[in-house]
C-alpha atoms as a PDB file:
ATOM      1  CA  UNK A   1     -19.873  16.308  38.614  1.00  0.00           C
ATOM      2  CA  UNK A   2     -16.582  15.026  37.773  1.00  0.00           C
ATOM      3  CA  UNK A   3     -16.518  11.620  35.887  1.00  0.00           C
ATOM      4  CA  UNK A   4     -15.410   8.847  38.222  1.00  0.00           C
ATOM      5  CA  UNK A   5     -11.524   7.600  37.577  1.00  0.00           C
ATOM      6  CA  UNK A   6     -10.950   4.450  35.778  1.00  0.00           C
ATOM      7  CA  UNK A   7      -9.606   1.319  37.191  1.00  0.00           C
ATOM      8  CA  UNK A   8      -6.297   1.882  35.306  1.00  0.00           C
ATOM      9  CA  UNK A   9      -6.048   5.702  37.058  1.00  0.00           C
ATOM     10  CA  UNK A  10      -6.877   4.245  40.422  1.00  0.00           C
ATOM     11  CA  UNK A  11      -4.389   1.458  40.498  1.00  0.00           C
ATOM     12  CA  UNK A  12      -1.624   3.972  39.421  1.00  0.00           C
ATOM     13  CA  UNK A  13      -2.707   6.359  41.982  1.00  0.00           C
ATOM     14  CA  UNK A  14      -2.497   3.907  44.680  1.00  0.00           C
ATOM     15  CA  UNK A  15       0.630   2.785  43.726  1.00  0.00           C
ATOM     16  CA  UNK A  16       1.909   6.247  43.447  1.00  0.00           C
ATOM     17  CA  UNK A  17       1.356   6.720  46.855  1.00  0.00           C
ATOM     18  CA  UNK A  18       2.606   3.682  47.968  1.00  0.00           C
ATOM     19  CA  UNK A  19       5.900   4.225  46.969  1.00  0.00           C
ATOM     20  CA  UNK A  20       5.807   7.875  47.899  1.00  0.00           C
ATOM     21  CA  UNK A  21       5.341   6.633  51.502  1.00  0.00           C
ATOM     22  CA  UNK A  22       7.900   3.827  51.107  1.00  0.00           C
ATOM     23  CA  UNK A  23      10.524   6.336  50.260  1.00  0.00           C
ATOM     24  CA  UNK A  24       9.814   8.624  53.253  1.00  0.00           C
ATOM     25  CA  UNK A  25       9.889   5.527  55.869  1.00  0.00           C
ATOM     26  CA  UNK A  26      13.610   4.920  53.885  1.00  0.00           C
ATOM     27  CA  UNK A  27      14.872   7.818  53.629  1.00  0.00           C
ATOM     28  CA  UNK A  28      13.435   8.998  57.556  1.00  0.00           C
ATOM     29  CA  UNK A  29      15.467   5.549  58.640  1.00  0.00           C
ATOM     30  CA  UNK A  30      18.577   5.989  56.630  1.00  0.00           C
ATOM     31  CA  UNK A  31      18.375   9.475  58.651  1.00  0.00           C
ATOM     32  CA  UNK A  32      17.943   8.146  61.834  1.00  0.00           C
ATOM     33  CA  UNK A  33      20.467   5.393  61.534  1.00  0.00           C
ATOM     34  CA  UNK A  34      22.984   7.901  60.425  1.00  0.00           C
ATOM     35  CA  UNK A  35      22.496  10.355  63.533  1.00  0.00           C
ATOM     36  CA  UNK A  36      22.843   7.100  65.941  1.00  0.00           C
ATOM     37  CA  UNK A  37      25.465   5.484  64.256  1.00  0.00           C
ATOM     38  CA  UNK A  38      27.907   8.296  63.631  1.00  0.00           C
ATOM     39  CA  UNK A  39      28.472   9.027  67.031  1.00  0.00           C
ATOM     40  CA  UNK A  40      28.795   5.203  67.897  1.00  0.00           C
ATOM     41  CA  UNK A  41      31.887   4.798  65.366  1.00  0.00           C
ATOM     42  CA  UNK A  42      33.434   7.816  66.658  1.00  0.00           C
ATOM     43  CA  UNK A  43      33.387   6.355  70.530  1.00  0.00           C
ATOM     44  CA  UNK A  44      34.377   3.446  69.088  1.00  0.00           C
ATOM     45  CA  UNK A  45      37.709   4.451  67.084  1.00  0.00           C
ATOM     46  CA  UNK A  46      38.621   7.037  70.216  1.00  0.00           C
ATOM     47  CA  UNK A  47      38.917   3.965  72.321  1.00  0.00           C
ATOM     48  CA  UNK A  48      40.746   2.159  70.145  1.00  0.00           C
ATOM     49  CA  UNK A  49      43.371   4.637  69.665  1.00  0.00           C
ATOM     50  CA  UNK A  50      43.712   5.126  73.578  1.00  0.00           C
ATOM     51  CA  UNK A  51      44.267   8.866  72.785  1.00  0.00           C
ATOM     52  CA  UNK A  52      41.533  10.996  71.178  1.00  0.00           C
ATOM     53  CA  UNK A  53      42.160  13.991  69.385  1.00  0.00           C
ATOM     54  CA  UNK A  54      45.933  12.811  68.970  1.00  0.00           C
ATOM     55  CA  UNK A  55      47.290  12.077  65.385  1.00  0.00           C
ATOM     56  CA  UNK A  56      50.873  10.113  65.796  1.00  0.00           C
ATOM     57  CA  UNK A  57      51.231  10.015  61.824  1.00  0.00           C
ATOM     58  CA  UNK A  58      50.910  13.477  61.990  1.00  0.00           C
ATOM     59  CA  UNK A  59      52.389  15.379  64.509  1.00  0.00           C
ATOM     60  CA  UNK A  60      56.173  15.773  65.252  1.00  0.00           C
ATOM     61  CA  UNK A  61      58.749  17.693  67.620  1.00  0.00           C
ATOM     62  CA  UNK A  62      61.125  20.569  66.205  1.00  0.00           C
ATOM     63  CA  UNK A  63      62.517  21.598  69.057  1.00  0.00           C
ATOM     64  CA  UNK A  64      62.887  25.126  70.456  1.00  0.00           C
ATOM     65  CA  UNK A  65      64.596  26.912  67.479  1.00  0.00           C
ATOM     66  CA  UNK A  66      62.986  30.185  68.499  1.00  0.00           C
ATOM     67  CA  UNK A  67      59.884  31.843  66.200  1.00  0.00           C
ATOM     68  CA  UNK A  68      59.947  31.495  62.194  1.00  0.00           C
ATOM     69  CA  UNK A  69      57.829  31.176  59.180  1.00  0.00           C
ATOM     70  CA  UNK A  70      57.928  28.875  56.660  1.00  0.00           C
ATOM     71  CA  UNK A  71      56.742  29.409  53.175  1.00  0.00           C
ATOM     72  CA  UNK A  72      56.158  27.987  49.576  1.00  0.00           C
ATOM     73  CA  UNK A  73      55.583  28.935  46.534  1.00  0.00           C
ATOM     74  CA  UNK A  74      54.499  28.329  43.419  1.00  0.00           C
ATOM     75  CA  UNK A  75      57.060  30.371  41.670  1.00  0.00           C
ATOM     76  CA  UNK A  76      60.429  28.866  43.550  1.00  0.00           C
ATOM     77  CA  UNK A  77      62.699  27.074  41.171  1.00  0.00           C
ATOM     78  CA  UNK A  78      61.757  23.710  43.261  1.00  0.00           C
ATOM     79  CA  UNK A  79      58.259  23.034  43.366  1.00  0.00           C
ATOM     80  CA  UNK A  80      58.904  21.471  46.718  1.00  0.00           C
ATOM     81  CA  UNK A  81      61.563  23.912  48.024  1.00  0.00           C
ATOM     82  CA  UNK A  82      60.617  25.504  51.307  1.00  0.00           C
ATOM     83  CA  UNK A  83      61.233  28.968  52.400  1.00  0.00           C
ATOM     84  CA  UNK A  84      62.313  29.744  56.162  1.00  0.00           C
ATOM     85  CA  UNK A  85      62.343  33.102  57.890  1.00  0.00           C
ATOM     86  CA  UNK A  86      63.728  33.310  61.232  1.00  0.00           C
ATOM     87  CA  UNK A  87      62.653  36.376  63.718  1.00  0.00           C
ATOM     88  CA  UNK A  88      66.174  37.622  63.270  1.00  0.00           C
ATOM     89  CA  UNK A  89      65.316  37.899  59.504  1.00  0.00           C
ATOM     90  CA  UNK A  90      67.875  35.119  58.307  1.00  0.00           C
ATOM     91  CA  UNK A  91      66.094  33.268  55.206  1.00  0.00           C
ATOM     92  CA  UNK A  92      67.316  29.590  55.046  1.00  0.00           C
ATOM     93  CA  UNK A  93      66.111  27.300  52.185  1.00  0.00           C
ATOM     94  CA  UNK A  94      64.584  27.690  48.864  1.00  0.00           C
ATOM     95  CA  UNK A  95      63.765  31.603  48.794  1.00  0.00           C
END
């Protein structure tokens, strides 16, 4: 037979487990407050707005100029020039 543990083994075992199980009840309710919560904010900021799914500090009008590309690159003498193409082929800007 196996000797018996010591009072010293036992109380460290026990305690072990204790906070074994208090991390799981923590971490299962940081878990479950996170998948009720999220949604909540989300409703919440959507109805503040008045608009959801709109950005106003992000979206603007061009008008109807026809089709074209826009590009950038790293190699252009202006690190913030910008390239357009129009569909007739006509580059304007930093190309």
């Amino acid at each position: 037979m196996p000797p018996e543990p010591s009072r010293h083994e036992a109380f460290f075992s026990a305690c072990r487990s204790v906070l074994v199980r208090s991390a799981l009840l923590f971490s299962t309710a940081g878990v479950a407050l996170t998948l009720f919560l999220a949604p909540m904010m989300v409703r919440e900021e959507r109805g503040a707005i008045g608009n959801p799914g709109i950005d106003y500090t992000a979206t603007g009008s061009i008008g109807s100029a026809g089709d074209y590309t826009i590009r950038r690159s790293v190699l252009s003498r202006d690190p913030s020039g910008v390239c357009v193409i129009r569909s007739d082929g006509r580059q304007v800007g930093d190309c």
